[in-house]
C-alpha atoms as a PDB file:
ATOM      1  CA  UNK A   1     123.736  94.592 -92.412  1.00  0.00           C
ATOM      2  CA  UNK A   2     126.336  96.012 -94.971  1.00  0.00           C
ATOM      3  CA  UNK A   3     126.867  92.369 -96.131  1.00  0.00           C
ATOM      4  CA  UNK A   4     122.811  91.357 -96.525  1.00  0.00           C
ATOM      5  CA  UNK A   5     121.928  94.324 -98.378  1.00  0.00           C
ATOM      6  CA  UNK A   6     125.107  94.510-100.997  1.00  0.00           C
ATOM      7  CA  UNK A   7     124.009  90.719-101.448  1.00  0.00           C
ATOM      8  CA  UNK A   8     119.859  91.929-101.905  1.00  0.00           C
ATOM      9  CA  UNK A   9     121.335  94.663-104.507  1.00  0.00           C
ATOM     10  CA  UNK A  10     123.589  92.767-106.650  1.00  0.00           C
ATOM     11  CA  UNK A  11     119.956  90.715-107.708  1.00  0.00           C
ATOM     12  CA  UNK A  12     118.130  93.443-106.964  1.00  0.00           C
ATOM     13  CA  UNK A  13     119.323  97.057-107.314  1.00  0.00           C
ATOM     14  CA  UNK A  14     115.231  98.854-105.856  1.00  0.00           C
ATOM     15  CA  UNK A  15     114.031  95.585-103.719  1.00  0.00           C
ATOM     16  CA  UNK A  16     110.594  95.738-102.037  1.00  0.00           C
ATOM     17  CA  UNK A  17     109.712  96.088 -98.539  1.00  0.00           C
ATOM     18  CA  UNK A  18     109.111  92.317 -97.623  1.00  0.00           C
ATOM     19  CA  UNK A  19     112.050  91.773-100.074  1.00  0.00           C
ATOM     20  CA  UNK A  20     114.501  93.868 -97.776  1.00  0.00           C
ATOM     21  CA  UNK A  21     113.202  92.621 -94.299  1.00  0.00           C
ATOM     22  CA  UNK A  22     112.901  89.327 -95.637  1.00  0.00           C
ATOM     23  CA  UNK A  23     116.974  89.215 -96.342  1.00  0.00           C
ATOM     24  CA  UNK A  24     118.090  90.975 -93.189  1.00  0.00           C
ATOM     25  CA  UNK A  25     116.132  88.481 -90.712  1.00  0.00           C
ATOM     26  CA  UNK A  26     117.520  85.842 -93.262  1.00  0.00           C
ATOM     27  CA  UNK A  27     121.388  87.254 -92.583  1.00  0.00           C
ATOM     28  CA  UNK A  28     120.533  86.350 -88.638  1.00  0.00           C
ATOM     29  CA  UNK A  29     118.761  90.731 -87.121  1.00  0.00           C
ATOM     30  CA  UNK A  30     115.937  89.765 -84.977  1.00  0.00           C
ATOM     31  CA  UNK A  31     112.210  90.801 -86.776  1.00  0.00           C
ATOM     32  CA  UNK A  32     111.907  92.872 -83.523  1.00  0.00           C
ATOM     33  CA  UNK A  33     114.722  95.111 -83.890  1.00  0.00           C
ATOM     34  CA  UNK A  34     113.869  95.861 -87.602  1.00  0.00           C
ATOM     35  CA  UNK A  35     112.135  98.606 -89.122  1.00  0.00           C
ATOM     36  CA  UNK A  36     111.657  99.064 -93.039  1.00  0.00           C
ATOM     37  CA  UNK A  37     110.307 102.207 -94.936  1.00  0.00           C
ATOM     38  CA  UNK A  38     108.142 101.721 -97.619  1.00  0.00           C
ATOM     39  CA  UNK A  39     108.996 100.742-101.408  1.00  0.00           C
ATOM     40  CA  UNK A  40     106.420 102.522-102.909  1.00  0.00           C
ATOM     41  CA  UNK A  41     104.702 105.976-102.691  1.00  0.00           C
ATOM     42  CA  UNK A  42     101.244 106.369-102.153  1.00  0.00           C
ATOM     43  CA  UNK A  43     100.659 106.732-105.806  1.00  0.00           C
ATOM     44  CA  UNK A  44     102.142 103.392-106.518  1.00  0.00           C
ATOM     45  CA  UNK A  45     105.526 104.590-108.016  1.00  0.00           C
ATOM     46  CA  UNK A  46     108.751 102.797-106.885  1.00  0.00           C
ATOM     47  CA  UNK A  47     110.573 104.884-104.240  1.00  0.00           C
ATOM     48  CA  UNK A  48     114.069 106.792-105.050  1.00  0.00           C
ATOM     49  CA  UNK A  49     115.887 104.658-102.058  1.00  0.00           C
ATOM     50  CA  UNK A  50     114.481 102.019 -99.367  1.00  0.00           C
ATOM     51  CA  UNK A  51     116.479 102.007 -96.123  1.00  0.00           C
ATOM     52  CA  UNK A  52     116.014 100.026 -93.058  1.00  0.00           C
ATOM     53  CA  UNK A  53     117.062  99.951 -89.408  1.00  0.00           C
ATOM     54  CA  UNK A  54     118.160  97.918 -86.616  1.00  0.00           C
ATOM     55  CA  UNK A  55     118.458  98.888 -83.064  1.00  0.00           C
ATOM     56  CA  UNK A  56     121.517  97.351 -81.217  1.00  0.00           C
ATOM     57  CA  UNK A  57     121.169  98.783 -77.448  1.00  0.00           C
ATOM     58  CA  UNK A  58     121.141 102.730 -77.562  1.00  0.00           C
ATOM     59  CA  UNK A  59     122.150 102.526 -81.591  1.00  0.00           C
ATOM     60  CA  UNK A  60     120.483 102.308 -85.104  1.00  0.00           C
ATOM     61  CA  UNK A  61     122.170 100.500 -88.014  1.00  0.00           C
ATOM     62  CA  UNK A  62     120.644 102.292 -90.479  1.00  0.00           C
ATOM     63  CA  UNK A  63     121.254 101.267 -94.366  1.00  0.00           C
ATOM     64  CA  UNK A  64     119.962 102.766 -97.230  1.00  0.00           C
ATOM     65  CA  UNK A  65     120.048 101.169-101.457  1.00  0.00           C
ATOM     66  CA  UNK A  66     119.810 103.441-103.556  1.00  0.00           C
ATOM     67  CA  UNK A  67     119.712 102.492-107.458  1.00  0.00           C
ATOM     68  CA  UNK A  68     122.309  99.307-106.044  1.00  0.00           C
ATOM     69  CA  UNK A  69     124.303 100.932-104.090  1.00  0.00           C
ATOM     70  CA  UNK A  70     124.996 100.686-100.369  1.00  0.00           C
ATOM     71  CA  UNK A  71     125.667 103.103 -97.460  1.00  0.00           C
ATOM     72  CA  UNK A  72     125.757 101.815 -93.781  1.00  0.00           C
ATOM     73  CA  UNK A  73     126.128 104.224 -90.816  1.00  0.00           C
ATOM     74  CA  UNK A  74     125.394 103.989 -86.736  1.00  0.00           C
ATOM     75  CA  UNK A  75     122.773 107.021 -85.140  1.00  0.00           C
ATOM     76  CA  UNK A  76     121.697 106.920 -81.881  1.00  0.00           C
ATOM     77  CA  UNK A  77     118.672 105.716 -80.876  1.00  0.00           C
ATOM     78  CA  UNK A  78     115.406 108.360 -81.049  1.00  0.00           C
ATOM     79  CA  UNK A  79     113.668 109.124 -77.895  1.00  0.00           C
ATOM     80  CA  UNK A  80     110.559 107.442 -78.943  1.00  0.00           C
ATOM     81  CA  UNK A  81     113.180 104.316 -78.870  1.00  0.00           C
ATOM     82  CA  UNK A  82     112.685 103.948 -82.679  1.00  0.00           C
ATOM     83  CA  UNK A  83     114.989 104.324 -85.300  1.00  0.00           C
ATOM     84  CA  UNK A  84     112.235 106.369 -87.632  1.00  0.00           C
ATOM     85  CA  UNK A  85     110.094 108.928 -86.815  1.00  0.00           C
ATOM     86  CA  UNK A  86     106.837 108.090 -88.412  1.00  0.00           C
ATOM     87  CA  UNK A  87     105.601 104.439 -89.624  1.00  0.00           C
ATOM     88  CA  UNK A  88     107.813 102.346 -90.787  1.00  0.00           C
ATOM     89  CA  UNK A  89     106.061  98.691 -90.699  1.00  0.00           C
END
């Protein structure tokens, strides 16, 4: 994950949605697994920092870009079996 999204920041420091999912099924994460928060608030305005999610068995490899930079860390897995709480399509 660390790799795909230093890779999405170098070109693009506050990708979109699709943009983000669209790289990390590219670097090989299963759709499934994946869950996104949005780009953009409800008012249209681009968010401070999109992160994303991947569950790997009772763990979330959550990532985060914030103005093009990357953080990676491992939580366990919520009880609803998401990574989120709340939509995150």
């Amino acid at each position: 994950m660390e790799t795909a999204l230093m890779t999405l920041a170098a070109t693009s420091p506050k990708p979109t949605q699709e943009a983000l999912r669209s790289q990390l099924v590219s670097a090989g994460i299963p759709a499934p697994t994946l869950e996104v928060t949005a780009s953009k608030t409800p008012t249209g305005l681009d968010v401070d920092a999109i992160e994303a999610a991947a569950r790997l068995d009772k763990d979330c490899v959550m990532g985060e870009i914030r103005e093009g930079q990357v953080s990676v860390s491992v939580l366990p897995v919520l009880a609803s079996g998401k990574c989120f709480v709340g939509d995150s399509r």
